[in-house]
N, C-alpha and C. Protein backbone atom coordinates (compact mmCIF):
# COMPACT_ATOMS: atom_id res chain seq x y z
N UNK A 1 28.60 40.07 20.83
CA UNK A 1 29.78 40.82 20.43
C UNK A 1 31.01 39.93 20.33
N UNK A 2 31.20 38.72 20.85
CA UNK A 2 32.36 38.16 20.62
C UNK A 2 31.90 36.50 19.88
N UNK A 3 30.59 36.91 19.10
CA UNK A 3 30.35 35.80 18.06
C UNK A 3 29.68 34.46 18.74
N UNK A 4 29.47 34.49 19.56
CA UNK A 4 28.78 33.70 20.36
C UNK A 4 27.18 33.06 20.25
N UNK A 5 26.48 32.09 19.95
CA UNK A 5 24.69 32.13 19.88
C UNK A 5 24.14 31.63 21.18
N UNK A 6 23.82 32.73 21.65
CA UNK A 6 22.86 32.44 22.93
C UNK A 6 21.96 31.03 22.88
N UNK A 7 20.78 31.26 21.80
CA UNK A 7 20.25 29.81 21.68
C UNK A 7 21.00 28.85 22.18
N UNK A 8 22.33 28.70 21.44
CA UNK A 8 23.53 27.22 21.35
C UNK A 8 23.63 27.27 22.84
N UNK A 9 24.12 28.53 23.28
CA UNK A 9 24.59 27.75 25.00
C UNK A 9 23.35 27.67 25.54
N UNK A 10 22.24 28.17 25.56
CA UNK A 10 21.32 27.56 26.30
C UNK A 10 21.06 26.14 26.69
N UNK A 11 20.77 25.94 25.13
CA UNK A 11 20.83 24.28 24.62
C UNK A 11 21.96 23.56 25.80
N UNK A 12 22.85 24.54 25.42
CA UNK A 12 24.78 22.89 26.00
C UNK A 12 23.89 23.00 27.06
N UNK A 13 23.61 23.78 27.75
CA UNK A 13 23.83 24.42 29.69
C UNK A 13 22.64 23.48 29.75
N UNK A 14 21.09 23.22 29.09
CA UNK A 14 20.08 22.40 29.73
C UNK A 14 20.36 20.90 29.13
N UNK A 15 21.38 20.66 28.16
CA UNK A 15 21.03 19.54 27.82
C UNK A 15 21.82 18.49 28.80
N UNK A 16 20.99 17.29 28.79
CA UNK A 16 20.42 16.19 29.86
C UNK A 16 21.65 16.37 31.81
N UNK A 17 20.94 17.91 31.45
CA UNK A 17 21.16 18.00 33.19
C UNK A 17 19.88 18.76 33.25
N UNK A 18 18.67 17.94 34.33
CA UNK A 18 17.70 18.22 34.93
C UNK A 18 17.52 19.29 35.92
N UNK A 19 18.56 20.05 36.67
CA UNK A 19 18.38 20.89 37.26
C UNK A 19 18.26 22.43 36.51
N UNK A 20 18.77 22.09 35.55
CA UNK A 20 19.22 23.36 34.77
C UNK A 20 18.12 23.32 33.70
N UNK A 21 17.23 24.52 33.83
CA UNK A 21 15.80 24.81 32.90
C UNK A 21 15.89 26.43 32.36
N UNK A 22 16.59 27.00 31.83
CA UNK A 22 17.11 27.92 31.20
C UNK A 22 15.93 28.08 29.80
N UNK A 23 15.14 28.59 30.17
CA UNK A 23 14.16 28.65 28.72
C UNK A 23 14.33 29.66 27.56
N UNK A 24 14.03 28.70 26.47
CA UNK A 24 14.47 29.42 25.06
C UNK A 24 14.07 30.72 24.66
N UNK A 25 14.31 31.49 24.54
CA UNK A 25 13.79 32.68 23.49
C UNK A 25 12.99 32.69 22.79
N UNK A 26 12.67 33.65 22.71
CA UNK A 26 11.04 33.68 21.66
C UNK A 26 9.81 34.13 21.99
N UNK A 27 8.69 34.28 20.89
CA UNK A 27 7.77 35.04 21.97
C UNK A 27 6.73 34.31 23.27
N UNK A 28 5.71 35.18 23.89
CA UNK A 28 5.31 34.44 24.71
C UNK A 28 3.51 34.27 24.28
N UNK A 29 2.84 33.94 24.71
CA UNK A 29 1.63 34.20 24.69
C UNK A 29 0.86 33.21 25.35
N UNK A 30 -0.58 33.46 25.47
CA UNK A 30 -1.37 32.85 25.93
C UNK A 30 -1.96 33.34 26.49
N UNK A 31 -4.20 33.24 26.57
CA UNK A 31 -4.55 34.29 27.27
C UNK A 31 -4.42 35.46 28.90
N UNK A 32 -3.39 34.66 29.87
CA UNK A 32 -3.44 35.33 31.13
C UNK A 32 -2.35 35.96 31.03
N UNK A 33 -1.06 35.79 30.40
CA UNK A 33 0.20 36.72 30.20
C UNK A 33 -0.39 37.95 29.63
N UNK A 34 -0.91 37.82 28.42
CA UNK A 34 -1.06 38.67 27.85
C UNK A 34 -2.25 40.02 28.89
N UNK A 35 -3.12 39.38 29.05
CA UNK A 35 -4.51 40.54 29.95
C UNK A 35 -3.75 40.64 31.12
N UNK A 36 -3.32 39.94 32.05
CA UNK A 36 -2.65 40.34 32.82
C UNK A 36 -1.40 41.05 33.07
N UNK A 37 -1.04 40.92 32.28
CA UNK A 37 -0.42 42.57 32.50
C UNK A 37 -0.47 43.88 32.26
N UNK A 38 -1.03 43.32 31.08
CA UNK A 38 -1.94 45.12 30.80
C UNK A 38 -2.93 45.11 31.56
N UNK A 39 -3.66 44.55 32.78
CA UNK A 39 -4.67 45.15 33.65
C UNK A 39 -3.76 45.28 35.18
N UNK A 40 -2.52 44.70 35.25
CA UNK A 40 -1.66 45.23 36.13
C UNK A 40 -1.03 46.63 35.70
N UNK A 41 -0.65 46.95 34.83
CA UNK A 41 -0.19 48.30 34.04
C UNK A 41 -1.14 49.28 34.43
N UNK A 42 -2.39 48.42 34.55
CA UNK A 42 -3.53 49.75 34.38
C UNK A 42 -3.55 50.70 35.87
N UNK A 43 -2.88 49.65 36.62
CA UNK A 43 -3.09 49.93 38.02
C UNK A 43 -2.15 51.49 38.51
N UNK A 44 -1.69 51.85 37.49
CA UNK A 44 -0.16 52.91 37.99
C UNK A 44 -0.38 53.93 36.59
N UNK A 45 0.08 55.25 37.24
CA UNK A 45 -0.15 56.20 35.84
C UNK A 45 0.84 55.75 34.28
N UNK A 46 0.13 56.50 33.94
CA UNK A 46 0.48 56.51 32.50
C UNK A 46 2.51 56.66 32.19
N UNK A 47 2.76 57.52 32.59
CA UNK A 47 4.23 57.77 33.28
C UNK A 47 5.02 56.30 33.47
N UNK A 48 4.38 55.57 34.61
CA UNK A 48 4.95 54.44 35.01
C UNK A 48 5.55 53.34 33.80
N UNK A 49 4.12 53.46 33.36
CA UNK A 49 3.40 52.69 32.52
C UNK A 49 4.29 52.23 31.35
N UNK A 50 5.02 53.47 31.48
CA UNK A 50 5.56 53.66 29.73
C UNK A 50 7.02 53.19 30.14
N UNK A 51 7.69 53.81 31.45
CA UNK A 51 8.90 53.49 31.85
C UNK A 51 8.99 51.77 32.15
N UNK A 52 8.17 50.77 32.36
CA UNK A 52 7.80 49.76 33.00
C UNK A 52 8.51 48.65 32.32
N UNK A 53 9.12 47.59 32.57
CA UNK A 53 9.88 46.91 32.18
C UNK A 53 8.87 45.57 31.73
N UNK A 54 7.80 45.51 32.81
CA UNK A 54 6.49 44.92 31.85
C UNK A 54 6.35 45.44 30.74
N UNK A 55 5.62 46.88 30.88
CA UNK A 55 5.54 47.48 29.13
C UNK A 55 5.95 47.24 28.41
N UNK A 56 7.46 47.15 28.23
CA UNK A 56 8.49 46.80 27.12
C UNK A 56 8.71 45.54 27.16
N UNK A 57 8.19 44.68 27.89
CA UNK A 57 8.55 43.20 27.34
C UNK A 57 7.53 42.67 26.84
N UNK A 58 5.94 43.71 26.70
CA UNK A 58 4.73 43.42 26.11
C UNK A 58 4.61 43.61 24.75
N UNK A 59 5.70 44.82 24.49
CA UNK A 59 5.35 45.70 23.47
C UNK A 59 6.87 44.91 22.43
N UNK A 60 7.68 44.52 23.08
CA UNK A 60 9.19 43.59 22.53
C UNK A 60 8.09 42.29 21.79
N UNK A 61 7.59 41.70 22.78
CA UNK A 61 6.95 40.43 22.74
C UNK A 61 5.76 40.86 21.19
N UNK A 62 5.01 41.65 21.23
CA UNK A 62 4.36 41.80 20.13
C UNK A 62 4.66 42.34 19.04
N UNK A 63 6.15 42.78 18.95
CA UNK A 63 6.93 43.30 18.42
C UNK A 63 7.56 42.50 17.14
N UNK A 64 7.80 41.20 18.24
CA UNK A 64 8.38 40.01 17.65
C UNK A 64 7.49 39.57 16.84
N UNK A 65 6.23 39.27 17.23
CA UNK A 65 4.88 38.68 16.31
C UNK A 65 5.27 38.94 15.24
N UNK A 66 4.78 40.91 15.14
CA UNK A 66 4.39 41.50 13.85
C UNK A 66 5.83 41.20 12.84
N UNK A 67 6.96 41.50 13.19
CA UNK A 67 8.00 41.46 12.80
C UNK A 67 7.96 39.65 11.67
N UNK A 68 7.71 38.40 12.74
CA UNK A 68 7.41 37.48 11.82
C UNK A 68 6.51 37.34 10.98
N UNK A 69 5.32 38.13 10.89
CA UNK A 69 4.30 38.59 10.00
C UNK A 69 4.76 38.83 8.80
N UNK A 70 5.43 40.18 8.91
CA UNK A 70 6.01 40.62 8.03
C UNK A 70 7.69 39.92 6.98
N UNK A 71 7.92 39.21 7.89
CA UNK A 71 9.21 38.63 7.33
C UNK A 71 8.30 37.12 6.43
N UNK A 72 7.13 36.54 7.07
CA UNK A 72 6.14 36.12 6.15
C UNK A 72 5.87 36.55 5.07
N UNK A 73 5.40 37.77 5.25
CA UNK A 73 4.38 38.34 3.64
C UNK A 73 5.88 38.66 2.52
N UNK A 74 7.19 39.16 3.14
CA UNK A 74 8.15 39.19 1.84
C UNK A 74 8.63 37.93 1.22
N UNK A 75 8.19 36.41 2.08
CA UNK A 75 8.27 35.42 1.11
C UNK A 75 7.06 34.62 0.77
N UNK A 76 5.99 35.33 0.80
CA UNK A 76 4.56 34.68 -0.02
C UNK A 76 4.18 35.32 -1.01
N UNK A 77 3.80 34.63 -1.95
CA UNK A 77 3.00 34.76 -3.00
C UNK A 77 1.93 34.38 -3.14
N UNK A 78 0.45 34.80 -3.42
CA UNK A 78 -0.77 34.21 -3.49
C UNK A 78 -0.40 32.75 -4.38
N UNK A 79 -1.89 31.96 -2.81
CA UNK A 79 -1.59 30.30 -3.36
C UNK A 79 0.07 29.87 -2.58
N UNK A 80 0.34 30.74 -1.83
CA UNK A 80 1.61 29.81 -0.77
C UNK A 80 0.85 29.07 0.14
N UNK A 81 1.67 28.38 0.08
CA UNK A 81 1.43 27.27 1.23
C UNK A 81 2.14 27.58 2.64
N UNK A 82 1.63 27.54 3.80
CA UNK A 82 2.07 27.74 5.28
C UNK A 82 1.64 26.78 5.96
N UNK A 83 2.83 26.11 6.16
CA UNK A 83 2.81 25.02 7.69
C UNK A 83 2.58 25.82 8.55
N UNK A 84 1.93 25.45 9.63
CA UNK A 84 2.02 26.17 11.49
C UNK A 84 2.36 24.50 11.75
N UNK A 85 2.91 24.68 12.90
CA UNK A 85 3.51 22.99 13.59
C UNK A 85 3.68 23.46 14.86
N UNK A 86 2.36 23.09 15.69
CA UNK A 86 2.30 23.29 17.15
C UNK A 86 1.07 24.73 17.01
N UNK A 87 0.16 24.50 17.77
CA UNK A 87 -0.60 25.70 17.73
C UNK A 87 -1.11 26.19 18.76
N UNK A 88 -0.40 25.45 20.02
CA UNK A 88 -1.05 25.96 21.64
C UNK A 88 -0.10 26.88 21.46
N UNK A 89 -0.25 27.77 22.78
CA UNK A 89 0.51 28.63 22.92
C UNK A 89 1.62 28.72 24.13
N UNK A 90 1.81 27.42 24.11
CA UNK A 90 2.90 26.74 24.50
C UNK A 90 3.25 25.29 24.64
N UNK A 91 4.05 24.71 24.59
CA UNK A 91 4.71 22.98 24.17
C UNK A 91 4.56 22.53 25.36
N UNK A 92 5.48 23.18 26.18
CA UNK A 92 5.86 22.73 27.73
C UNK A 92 5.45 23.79 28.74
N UNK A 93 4.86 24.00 29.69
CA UNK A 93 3.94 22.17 30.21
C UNK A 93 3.06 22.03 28.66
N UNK A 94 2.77 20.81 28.59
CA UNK A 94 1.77 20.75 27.79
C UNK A 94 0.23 21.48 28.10
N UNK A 95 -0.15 22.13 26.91
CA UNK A 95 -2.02 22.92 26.82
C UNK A 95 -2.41 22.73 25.83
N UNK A 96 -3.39 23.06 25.82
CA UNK A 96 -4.62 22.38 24.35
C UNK A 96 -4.97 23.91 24.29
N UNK A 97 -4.50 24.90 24.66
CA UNK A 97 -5.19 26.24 24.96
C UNK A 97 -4.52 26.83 23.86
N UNK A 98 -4.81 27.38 22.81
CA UNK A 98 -4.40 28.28 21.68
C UNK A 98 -5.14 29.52 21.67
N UNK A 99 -5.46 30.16 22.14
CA UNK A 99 -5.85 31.69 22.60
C UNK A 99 -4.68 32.40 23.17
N UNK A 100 -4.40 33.45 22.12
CA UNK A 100 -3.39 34.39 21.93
C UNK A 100 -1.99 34.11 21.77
N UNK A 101 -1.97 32.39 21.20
CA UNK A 101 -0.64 31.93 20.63
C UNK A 101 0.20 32.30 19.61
N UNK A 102 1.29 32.29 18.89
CA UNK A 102 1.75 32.72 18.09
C UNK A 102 1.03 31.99 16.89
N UNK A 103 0.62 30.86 16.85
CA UNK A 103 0.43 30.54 15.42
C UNK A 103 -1.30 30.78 15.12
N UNK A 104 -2.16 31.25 16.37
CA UNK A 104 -3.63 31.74 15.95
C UNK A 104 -3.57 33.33 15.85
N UNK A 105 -2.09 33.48 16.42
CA UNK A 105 -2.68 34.94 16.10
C UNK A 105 -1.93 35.31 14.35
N UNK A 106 -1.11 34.51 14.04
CA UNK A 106 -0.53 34.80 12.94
C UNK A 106 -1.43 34.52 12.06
N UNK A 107 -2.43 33.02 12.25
CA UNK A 107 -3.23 32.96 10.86
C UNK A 107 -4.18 33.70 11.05
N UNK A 108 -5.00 34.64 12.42
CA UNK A 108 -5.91 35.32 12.29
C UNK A 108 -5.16 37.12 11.61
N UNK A 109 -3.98 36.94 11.43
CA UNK A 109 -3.72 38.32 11.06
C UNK A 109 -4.11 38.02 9.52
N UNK A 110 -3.33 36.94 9.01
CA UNK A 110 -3.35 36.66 7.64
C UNK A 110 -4.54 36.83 7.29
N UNK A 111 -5.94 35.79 8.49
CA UNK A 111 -7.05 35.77 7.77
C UNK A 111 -7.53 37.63 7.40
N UNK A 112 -7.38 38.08 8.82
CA UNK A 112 -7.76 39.33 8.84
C UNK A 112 -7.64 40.34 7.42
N UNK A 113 -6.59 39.97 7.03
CA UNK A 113 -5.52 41.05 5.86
C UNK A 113 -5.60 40.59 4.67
N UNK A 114 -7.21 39.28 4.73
CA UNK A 114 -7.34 38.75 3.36
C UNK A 114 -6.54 38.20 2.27
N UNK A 115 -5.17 37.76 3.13
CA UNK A 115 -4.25 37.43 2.23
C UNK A 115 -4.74 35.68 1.46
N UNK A 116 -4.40 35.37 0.35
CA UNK A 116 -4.79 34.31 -0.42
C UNK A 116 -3.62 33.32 -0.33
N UNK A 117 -3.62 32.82 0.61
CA UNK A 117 -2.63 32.03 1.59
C UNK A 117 -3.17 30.48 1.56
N UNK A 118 -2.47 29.35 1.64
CA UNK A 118 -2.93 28.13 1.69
C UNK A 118 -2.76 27.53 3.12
N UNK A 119 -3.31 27.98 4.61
CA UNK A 119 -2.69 27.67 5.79
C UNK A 119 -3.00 26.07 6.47
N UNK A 120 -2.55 25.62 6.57
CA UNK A 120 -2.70 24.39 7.25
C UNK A 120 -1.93 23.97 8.46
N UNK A 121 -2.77 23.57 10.01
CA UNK A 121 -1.81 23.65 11.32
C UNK A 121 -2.18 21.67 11.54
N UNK A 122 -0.44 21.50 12.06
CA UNK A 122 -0.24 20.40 12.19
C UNK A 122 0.05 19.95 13.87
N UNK A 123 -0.58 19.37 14.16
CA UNK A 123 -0.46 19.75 16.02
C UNK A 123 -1.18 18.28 16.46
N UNK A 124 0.05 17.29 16.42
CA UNK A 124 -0.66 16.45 17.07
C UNK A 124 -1.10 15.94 18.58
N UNK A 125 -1.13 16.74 19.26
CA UNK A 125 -1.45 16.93 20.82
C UNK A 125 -2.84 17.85 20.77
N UNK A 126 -3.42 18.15 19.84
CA UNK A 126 -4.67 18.85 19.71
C UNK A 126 -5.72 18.10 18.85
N UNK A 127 -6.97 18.03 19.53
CA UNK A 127 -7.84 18.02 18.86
C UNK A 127 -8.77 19.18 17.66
N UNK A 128 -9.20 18.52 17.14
CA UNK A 128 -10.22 19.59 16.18
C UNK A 128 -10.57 20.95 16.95
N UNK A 129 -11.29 20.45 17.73
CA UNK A 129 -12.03 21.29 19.01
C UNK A 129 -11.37 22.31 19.80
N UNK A 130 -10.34 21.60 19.52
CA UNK A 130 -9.02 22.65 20.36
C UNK A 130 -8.67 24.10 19.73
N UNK A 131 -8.92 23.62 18.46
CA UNK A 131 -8.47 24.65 17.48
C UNK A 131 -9.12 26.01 17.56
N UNK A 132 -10.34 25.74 17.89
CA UNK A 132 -11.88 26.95 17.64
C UNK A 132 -12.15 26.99 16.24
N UNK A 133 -12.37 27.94 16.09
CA UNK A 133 -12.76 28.52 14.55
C UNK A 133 -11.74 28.08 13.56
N UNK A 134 -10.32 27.48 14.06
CA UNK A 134 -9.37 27.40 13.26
C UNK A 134 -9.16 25.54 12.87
N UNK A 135 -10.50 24.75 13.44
CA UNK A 135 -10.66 23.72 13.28
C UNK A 135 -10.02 22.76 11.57
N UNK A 136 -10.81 23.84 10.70
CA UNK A 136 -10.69 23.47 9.57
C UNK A 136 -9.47 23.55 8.85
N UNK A 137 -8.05 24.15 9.82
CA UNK A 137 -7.12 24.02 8.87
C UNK A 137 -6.34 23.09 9.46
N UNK A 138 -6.55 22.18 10.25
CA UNK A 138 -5.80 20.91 10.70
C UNK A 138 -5.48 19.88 9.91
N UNK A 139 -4.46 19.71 9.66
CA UNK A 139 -4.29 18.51 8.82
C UNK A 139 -3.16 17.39 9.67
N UNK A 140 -3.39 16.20 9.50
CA UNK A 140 -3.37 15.31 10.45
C UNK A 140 -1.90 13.90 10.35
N UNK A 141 -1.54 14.63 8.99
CA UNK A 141 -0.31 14.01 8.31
C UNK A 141 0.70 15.03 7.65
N UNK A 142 1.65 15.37 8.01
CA UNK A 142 2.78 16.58 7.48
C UNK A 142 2.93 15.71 5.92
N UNK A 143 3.13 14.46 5.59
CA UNK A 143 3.08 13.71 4.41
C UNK A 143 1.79 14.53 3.10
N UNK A 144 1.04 15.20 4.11
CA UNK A 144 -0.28 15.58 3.56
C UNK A 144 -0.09 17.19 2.46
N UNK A 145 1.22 17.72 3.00
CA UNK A 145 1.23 19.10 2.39
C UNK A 145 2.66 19.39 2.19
N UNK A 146 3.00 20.31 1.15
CA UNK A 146 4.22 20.57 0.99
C UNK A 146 4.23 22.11 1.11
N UNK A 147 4.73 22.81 2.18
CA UNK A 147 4.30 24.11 2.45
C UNK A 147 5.86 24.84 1.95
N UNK A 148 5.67 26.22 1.24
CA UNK A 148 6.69 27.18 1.51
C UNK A 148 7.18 27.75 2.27
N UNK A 149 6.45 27.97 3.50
CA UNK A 149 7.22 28.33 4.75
C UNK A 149 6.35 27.15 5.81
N UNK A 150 7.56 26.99 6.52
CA UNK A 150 7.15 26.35 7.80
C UNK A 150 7.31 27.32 9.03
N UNK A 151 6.09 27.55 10.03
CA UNK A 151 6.14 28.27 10.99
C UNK A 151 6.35 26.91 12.38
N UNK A 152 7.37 27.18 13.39
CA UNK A 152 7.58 26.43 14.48
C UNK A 152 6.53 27.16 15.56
N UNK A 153 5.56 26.68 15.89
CA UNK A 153 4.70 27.62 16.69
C UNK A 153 5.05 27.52 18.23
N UNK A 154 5.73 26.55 18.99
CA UNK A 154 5.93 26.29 20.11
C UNK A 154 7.40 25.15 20.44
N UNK A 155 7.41 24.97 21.56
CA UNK A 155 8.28 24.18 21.80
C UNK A 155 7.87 22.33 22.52
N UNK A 156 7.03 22.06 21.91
CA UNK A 156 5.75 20.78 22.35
C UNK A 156 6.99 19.93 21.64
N UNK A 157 6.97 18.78 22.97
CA UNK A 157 7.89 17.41 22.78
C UNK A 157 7.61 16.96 21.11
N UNK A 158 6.50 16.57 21.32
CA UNK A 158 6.23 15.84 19.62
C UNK A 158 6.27 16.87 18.81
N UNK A 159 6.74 17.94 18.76
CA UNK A 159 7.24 18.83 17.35
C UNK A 159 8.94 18.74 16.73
N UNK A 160 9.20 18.48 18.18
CA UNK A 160 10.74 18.22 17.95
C UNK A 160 10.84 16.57 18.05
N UNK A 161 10.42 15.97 17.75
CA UNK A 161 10.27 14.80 17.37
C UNK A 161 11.28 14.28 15.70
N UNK A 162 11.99 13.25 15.67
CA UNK A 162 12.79 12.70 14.83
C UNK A 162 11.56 12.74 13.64
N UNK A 163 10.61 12.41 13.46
CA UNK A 163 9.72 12.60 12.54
C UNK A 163 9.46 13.68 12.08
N UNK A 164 9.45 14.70 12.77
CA UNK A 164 9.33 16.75 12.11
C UNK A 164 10.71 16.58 12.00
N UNK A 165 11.66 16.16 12.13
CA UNK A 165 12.95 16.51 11.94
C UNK A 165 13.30 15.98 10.25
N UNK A 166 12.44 14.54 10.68
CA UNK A 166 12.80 14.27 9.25
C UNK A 166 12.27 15.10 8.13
N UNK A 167 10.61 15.26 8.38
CA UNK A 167 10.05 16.21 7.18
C UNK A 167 10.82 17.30 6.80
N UNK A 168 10.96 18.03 8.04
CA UNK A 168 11.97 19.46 7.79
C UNK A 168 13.03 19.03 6.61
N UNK A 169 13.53 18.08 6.98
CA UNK A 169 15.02 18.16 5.98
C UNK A 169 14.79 17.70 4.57
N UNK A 170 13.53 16.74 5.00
CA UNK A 170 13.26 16.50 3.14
C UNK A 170 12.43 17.75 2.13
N UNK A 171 12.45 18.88 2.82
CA UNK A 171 11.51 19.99 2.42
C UNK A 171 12.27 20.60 1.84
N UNK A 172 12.25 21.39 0.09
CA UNK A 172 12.91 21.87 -0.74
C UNK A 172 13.43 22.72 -0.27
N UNK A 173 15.11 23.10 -0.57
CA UNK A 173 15.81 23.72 0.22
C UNK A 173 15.44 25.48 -0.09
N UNK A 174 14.61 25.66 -0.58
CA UNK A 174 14.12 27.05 -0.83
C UNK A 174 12.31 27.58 0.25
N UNK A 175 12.48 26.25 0.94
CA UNK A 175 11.91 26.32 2.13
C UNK A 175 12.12 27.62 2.97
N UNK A 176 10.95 28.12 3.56
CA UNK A 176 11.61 29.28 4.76
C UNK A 176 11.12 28.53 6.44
N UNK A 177 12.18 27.76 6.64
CA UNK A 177 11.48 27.38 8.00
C UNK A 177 11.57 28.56 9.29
């Protein structure tokens, strides 16, 4: 209300003072957040359930997903191209674990919804193997693809790296990062 970006002061307030770990916004995922709380939910009636400040930060949190889904599909056209950059389902601490991350669950919606999409995930802290089933859309050089939207999937040291910084900026300014 008085024009202010949360993001920005986060940033001033953690940057290079170590005590101060103020984490960014955005969604969450990964397989034990996610089951675990809906099998803690399960534990209390239905009533609770709904009033529950878990509930609503489950239902906010997947909220957010679908919402970037959709703010996706109004700028693709069959044959777009989609960066993912980072595909665990989280940067920091570092994991190789991409089960129920933002960027497997986004390309399994796409795959799901048959959309004719060109997806390719760039994640250099992951192996092939890491990927699962999503092995085959790794590509191993950002030099390698020129995507219409770029998705930021996490907050992993080497994504914010001077090198993704550079690609980002040389990417046509009709880019949707």
């Amino acid at each position: 209300s008085i024009g202010l970006d949360a993001a920005e002061i986060i940033y001033v307030a953690n940057f290079k003072y170590p005590r101060a770990n103020i984490p960014s916004a955005g969604p969450v995922g990964g397989p034990c957040l996610y089951k675990d709380s809906h099998i803690l939910l399960n534990s209390f009636s239905q009533e609770f359930r709904e009033k529950s400040i878990i509930y609503s930060a489950r239902a906010l949190n997947e909220k957010v997903e679908l919402n970037i889904y959709e703010l996706l599909l109004q700028h693709l056209e069959v044959g777009s191209k989609v960066l993912f950059i980072g595909a665990a389902f989280k940067g920091l601490p570092k994991t190789n674990d991409i089960r129920n991350g933002l960027t497997s669950n986004l390309i399994r919606r796409i795959q799901r919804d048959e959309k004719q999409i060109n997806v390719r995930i760039w994640d250099p802290t992951l192996e092939p193997a890491d990927l699962l089933d999503l092995a085959q859309l790794k590509i191993d050089s950002l030099s390698d693809f020129s995507p219409k939207i770029v998705v930021i999937g996490n907050n992993s040291q080497e994504i914010i790296s001077e090198s993704v910084i550079d690609f980002l900026n040389k990417l046509s300014s009709d880019t949707l990062i």
